[in-house]
Protein backbone atom coordinates (compact mmCIF):
# COMPACT_ATOMS: atom_id res chain seq x y z
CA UNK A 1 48.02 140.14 98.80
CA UNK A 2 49.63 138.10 96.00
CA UNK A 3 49.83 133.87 96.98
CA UNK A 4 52.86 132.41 96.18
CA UNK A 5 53.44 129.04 94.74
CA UNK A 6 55.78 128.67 98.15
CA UNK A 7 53.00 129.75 100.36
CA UNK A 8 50.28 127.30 98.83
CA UNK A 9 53.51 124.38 98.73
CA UNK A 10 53.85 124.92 102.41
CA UNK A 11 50.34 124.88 103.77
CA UNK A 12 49.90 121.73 101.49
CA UNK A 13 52.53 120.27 103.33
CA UNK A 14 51.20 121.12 106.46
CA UNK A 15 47.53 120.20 106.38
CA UNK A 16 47.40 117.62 103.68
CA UNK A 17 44.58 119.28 101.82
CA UNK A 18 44.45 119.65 98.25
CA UNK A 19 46.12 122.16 96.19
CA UNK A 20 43.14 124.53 95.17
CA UNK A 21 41.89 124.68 98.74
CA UNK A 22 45.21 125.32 100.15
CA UNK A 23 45.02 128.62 98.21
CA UNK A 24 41.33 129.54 98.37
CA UNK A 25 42.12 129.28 102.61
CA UNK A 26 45.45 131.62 101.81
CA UNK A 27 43.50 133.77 99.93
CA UNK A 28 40.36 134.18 102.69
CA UNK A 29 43.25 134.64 105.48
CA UNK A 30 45.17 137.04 103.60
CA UNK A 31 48.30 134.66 103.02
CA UNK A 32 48.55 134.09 107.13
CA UNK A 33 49.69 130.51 107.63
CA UNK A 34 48.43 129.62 110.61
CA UNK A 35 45.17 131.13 109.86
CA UNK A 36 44.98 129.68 107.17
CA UNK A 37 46.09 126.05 108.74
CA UNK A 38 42.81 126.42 111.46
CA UNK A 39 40.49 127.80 108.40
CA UNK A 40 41.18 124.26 106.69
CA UNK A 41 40.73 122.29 110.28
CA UNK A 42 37.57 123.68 110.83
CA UNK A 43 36.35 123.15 107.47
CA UNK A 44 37.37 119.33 108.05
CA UNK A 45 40.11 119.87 105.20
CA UNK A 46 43.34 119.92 106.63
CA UNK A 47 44.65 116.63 109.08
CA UNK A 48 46.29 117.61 112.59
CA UNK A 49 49.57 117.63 111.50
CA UNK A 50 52.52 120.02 113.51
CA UNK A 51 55.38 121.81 111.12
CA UNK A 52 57.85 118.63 112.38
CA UNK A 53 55.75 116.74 109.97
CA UNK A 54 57.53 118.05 107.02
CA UNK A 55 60.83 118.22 108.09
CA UNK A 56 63.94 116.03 108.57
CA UNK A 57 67.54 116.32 108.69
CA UNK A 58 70.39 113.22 109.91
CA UNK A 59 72.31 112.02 112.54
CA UNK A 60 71.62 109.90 115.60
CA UNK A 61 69.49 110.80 118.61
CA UNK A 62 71.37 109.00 121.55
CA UNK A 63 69.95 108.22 125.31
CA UNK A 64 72.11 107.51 128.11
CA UNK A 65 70.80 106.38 131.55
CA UNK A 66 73.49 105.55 134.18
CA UNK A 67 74.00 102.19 136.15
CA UNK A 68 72.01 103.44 138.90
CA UNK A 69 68.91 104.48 136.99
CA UNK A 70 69.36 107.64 138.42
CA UNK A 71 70.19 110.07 135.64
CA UNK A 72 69.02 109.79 131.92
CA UNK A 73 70.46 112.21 129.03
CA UNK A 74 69.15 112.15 125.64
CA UNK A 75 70.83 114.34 122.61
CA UNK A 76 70.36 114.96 118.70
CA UNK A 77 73.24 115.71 117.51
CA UNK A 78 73.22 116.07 113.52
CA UNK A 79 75.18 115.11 110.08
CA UNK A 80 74.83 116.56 106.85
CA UNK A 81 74.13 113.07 105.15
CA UNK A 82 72.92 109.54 106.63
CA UNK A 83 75.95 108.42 105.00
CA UNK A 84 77.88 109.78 107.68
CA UNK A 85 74.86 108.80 110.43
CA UNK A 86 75.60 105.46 109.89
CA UNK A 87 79.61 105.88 110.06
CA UNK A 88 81.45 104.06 113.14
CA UNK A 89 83.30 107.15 113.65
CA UNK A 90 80.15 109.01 113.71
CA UNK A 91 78.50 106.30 115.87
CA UNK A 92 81.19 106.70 118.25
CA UNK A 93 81.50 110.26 118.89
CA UNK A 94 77.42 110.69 119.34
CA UNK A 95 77.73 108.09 122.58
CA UNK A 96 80.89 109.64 123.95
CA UNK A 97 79.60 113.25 123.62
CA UNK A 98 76.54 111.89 125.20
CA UNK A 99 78.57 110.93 128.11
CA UNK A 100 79.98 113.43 128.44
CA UNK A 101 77.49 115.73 128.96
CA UNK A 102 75.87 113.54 131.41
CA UNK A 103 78.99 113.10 133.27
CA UNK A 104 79.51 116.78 132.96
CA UNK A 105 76.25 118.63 134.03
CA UNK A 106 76.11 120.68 131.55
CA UNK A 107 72.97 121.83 130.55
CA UNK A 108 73.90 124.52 127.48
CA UNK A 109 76.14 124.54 124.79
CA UNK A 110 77.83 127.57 126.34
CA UNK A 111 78.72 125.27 129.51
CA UNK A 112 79.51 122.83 127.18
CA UNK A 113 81.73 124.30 124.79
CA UNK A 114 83.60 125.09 128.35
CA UNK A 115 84.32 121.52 129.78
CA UNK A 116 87.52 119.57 128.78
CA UNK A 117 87.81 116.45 127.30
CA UNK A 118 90.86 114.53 127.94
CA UNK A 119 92.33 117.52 128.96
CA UNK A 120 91.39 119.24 125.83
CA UNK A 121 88.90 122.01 124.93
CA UNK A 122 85.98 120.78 124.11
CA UNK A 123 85.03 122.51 120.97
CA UNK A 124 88.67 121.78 120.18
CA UNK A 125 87.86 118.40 120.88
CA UNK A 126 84.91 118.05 118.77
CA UNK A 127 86.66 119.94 116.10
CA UNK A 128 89.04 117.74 115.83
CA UNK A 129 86.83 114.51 115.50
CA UNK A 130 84.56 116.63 112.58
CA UNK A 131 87.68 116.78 110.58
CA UNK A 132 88.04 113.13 110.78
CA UNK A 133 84.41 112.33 109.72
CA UNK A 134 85.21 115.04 106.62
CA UNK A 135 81.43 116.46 107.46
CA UNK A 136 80.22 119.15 109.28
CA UNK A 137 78.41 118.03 112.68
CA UNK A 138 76.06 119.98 115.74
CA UNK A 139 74.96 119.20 118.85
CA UNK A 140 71.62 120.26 118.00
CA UNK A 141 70.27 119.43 121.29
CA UNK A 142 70.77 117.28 124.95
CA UNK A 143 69.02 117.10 127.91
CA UNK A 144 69.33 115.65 131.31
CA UNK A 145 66.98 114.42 133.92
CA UNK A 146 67.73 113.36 137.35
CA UNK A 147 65.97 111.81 139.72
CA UNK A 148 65.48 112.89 143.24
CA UNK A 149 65.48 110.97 146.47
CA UNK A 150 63.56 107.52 145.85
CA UNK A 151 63.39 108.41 142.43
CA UNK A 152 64.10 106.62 139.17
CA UNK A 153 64.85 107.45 135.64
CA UNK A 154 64.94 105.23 132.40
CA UNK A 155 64.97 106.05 128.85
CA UNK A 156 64.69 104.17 124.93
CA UNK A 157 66.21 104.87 121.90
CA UNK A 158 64.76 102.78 118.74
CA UNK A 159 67.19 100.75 116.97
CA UNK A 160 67.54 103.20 114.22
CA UNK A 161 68.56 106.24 116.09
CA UNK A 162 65.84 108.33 115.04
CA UNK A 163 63.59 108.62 117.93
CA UNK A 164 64.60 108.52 122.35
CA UNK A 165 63.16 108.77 124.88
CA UNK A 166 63.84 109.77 128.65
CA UNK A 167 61.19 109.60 131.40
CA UNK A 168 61.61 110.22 135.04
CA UNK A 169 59.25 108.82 138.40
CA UNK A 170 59.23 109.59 142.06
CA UNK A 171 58.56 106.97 144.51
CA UNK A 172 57.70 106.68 148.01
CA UNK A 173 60.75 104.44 148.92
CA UNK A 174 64.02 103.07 146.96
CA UNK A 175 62.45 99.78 146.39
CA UNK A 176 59.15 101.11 144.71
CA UNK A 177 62.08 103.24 142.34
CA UNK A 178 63.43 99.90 141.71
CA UNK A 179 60.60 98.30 141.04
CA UNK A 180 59.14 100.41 138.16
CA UNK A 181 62.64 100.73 136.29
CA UNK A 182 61.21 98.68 133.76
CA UNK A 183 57.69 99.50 133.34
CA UNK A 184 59.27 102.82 132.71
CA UNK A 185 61.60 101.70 129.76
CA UNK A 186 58.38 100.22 128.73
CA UNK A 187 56.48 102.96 128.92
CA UNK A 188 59.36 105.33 126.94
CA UNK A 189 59.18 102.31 123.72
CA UNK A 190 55.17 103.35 124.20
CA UNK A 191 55.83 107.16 123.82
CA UNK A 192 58.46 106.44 120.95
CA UNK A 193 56.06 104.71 119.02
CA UNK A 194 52.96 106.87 119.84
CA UNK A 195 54.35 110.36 120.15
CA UNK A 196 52.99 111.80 122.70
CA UNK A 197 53.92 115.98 122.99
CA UNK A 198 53.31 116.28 126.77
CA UNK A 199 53.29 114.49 129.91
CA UNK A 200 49.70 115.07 130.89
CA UNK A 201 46.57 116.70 130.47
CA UNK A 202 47.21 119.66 131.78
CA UNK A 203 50.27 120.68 130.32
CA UNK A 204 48.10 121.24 127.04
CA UNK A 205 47.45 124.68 126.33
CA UNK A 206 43.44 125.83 126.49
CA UNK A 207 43.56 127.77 123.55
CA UNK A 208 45.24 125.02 121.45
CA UNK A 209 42.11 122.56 123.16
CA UNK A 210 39.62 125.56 121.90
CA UNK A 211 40.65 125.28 118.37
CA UNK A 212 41.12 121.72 118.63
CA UNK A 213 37.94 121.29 119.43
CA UNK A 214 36.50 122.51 116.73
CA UNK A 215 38.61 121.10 113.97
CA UNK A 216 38.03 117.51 115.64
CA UNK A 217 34.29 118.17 115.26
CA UNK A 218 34.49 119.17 111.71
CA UNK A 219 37.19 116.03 110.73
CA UNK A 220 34.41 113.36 112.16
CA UNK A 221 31.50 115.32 110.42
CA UNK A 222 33.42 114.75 107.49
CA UNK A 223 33.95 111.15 108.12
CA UNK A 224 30.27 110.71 109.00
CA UNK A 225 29.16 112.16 105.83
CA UNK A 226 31.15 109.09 103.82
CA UNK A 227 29.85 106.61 106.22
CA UNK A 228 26.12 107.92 105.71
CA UNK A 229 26.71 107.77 101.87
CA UNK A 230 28.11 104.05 102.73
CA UNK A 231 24.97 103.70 104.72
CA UNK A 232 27.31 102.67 107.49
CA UNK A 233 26.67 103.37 111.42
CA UNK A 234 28.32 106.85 111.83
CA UNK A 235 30.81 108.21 114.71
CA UNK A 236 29.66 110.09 117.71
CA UNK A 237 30.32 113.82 117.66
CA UNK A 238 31.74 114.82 120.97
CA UNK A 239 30.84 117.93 122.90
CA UNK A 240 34.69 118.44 124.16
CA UNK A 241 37.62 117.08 123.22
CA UNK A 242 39.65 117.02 126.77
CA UNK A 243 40.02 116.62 130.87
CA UNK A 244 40.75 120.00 130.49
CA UNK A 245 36.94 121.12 129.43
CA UNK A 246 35.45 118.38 131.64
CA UNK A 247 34.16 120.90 134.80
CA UNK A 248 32.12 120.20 137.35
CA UNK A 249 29.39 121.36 135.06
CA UNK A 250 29.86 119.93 132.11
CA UNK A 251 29.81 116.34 134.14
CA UNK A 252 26.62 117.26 136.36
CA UNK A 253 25.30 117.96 132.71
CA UNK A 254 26.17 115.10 131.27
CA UNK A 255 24.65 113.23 134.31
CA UNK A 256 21.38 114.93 133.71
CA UNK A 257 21.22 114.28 130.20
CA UNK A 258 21.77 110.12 130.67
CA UNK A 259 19.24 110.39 133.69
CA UNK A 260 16.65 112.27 131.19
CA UNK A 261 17.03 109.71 129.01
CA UNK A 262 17.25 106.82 131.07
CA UNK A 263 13.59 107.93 132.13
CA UNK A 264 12.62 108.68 128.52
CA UNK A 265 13.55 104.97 127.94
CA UNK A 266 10.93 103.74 131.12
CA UNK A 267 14.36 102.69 133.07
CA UNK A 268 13.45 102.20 136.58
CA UNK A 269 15.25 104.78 138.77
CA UNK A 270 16.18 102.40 141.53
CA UNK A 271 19.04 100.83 138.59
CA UNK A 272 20.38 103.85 137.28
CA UNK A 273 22.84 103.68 139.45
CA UNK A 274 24.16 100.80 137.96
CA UNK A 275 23.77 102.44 134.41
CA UNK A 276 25.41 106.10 134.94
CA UNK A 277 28.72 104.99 136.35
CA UNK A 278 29.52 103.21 133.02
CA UNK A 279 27.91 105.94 131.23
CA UNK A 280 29.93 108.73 132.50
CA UNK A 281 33.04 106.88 131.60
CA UNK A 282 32.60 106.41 128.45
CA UNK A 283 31.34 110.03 128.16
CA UNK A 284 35.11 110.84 129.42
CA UNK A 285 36.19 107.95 127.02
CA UNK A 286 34.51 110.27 123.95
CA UNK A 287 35.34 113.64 125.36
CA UNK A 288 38.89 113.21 125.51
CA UNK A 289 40.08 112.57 121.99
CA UNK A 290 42.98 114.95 122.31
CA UNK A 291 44.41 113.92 125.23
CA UNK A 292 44.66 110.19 124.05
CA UNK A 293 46.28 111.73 121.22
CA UNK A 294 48.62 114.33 122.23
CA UNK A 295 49.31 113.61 126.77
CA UNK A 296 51.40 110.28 127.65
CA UNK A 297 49.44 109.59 130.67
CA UNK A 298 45.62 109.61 128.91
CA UNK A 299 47.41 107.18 125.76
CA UNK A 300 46.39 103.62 125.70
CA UNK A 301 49.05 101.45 126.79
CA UNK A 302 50.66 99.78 123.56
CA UNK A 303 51.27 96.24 125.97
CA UNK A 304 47.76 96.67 127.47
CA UNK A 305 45.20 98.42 125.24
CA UNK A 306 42.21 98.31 127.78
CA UNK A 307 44.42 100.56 130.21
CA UNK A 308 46.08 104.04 130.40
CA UNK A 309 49.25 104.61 131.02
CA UNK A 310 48.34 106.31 134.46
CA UNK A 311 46.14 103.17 135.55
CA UNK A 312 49.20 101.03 134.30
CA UNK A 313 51.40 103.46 136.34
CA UNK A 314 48.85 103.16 139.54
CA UNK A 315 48.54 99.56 139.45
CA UNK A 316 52.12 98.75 139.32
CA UNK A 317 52.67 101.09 142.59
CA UNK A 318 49.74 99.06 144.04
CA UNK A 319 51.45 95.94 143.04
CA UNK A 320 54.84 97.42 144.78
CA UNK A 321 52.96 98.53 147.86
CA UNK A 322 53.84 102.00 147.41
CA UNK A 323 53.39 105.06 144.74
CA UNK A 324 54.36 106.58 141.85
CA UNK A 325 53.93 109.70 139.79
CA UNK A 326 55.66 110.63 136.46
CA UNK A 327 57.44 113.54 137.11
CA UNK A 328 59.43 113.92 133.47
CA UNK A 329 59.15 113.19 130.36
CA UNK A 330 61.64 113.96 127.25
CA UNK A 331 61.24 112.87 123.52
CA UNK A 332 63.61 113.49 120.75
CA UNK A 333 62.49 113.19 117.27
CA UNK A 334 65.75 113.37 114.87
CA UNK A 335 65.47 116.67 112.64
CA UNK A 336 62.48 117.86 114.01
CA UNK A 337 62.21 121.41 113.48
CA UNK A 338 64.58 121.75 110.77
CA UNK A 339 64.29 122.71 107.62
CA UNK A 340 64.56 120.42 104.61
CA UNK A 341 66.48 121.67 101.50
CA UNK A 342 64.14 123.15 98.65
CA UNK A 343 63.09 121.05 95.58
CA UNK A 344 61.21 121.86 92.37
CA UNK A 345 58.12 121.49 94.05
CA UNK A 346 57.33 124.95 94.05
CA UNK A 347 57.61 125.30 90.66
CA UNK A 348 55.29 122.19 90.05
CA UNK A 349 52.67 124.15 91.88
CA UNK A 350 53.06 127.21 89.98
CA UNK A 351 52.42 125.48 86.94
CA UNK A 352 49.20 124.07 87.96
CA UNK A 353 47.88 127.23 89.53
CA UNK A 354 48.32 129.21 86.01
């Protein structure tokens, strides 16, 4: 099939990789995108990089979190320009809607179009206050989390507007809730700044690890070939890439392996024991790339480096006397998913193609 300038603009946009190879991958997946996107990964050509990368639009994601720290709503709701983002008027109505739709329940537009505002229709409402601004503006998005008995809820939104986030815990008693309200405001600046797509592990998808995998591979062979040329020490290669992968089987293996060559080395067996244990965790350490990347429990902890957010989480229910588990976890990123509006780009491409 023919490539289009547009196809080869898009998956340059998407995978960072240059023009010509953009189109020879097109070309070798028959124009399919997302073929074409995993052709470039495994070749060590394109970067991780999600459609969101590319795309943008204005407005103000807002998060609300009651007095009680008991029920946190975040919403994106969007503006044609940032003109109008950063308006007072448009300031305004972004918190009160937010309000509303905690105060409300709601969790749909339908429901919300529904609900009353000072005794007026809501869409009515809203209507109104778009004619005032002299711009169209959506409620894109809102959602609302709420914590159960002993539970607690908190939330961020960075000073700009662009990014929130709402996170909710349970808790083994009211005053372990109340104990963690912080750490967990803390925790949802962390995930603002380090964008994490799910809450753990396991919410990760195994084909998505599976292809991972291999483009992971392929972007540190790259690397390593650079830092050989450099005659620099080069990265380890690892066998998997998350928890996820790490069975029973592939750990026994791994054991095996460091015994093997513990004894290759002359290592008496009667201090491997003291060896392994270290071992093995950094094997996990290496072996889990894309869950520090991609699962809010397995990140680094932006105020504490040398821990995870789950050992951060488990020492301050220690600390408390009591536990707590992450139950939800919510992060807005203003105009992701939509579409910016075309530019010449396409025909820039076009022209260097011929």
């Amino acid at each position: 099939m023919a490539i289009s300038a547009g196809m080869v603009k898009e998956l340059r946009e998407l995978s960072g990789a240059g023009m010509m190879d953009c189109k020879k991958a097109l070309v070798e997946t028959e124009g399919d995108i997302e073929k074409a996107m995993d052709l470039l990964r495994e070749k060590g050509l394109g970067k991780a990089a999600k459609k969101s990368d590319r795309l943008a639009s204005e407005g103000l994601v807002r998060v609300v979190v009651n007095d009680t720290f008991s029920t946190a709503t975040i919403s994106e709701i969007n503006s044609e320009t940032d003109f109008v983002a950063q308006n007072d008027g448009f300031i305004n109505l972004t918190k009160d809607t937010t309000l509303h739709i905690q105060a409300s329940g709601v969790t749909s537009h339908e429901e919300l179009l529904k609900t009353e505002v000072n005794g007026v229709n809501f869409e009515e409402h809203f209507g109104t206050e778009i004619a005032k601004i002299g711009e169209n503006v959506v409620v894109r998005r809102f959602a609302t989390i709420t914590a159960g008995e002993n539970g607690v809820v908190n939330g961020y939104e960075h000073s700009n507007g662009r990014v929130g986030v709402i996170i909710g815990a349970a808790c083994d008693s009211a005053k372990t809730a109340e104990g963690v309200q912080e750490l967990l405001k803390n925790i949802a600046m962390h995930a603002s700044a380090m964008k994490p797509t799910v809450l753990s592990y396991k919410d990760l998808d195994p084909e998505f690890i599976e292809k991972e995998n291999i483009a992971i591979k392929a972007d540190i062979e790259k690397e390593n070939e650079e830092l050989r040329r450099l005659k620099k020490q080069e990265k380890r290669i690892p066998q998997f890439v998350s928890k996820l992968q790490l069975t029973d089987e592939a750990m026994e293996q791994a054991k095996a392996d460091m015994e093997a060559e513990l004894k290759a080395q002359g290592k008496p067996e009667k201090i491997w024991d003291r060896i392994i244990p270290g071992q093995l965790e950094r094997f996990v350490a290496d072996n889990t790339q894309l869950d520090q990347q991609l699962a809010l429990l397995s990140q680094f902890f932006v105020m504490d480096d040398k821990k995870t957010i789950e050992q951060v989480v488990a020492e301050k229910a220690a600390e408390l006397g009591g536990t707590v588990e992450l139950v939800d976890y919510i992060r807005y990123d203003l105009g992701e998913g939509l579409e910016k509006k075309e530019d010449d780009f396409a025909a820039e491409v076009a022209a260097q193609l011929k």
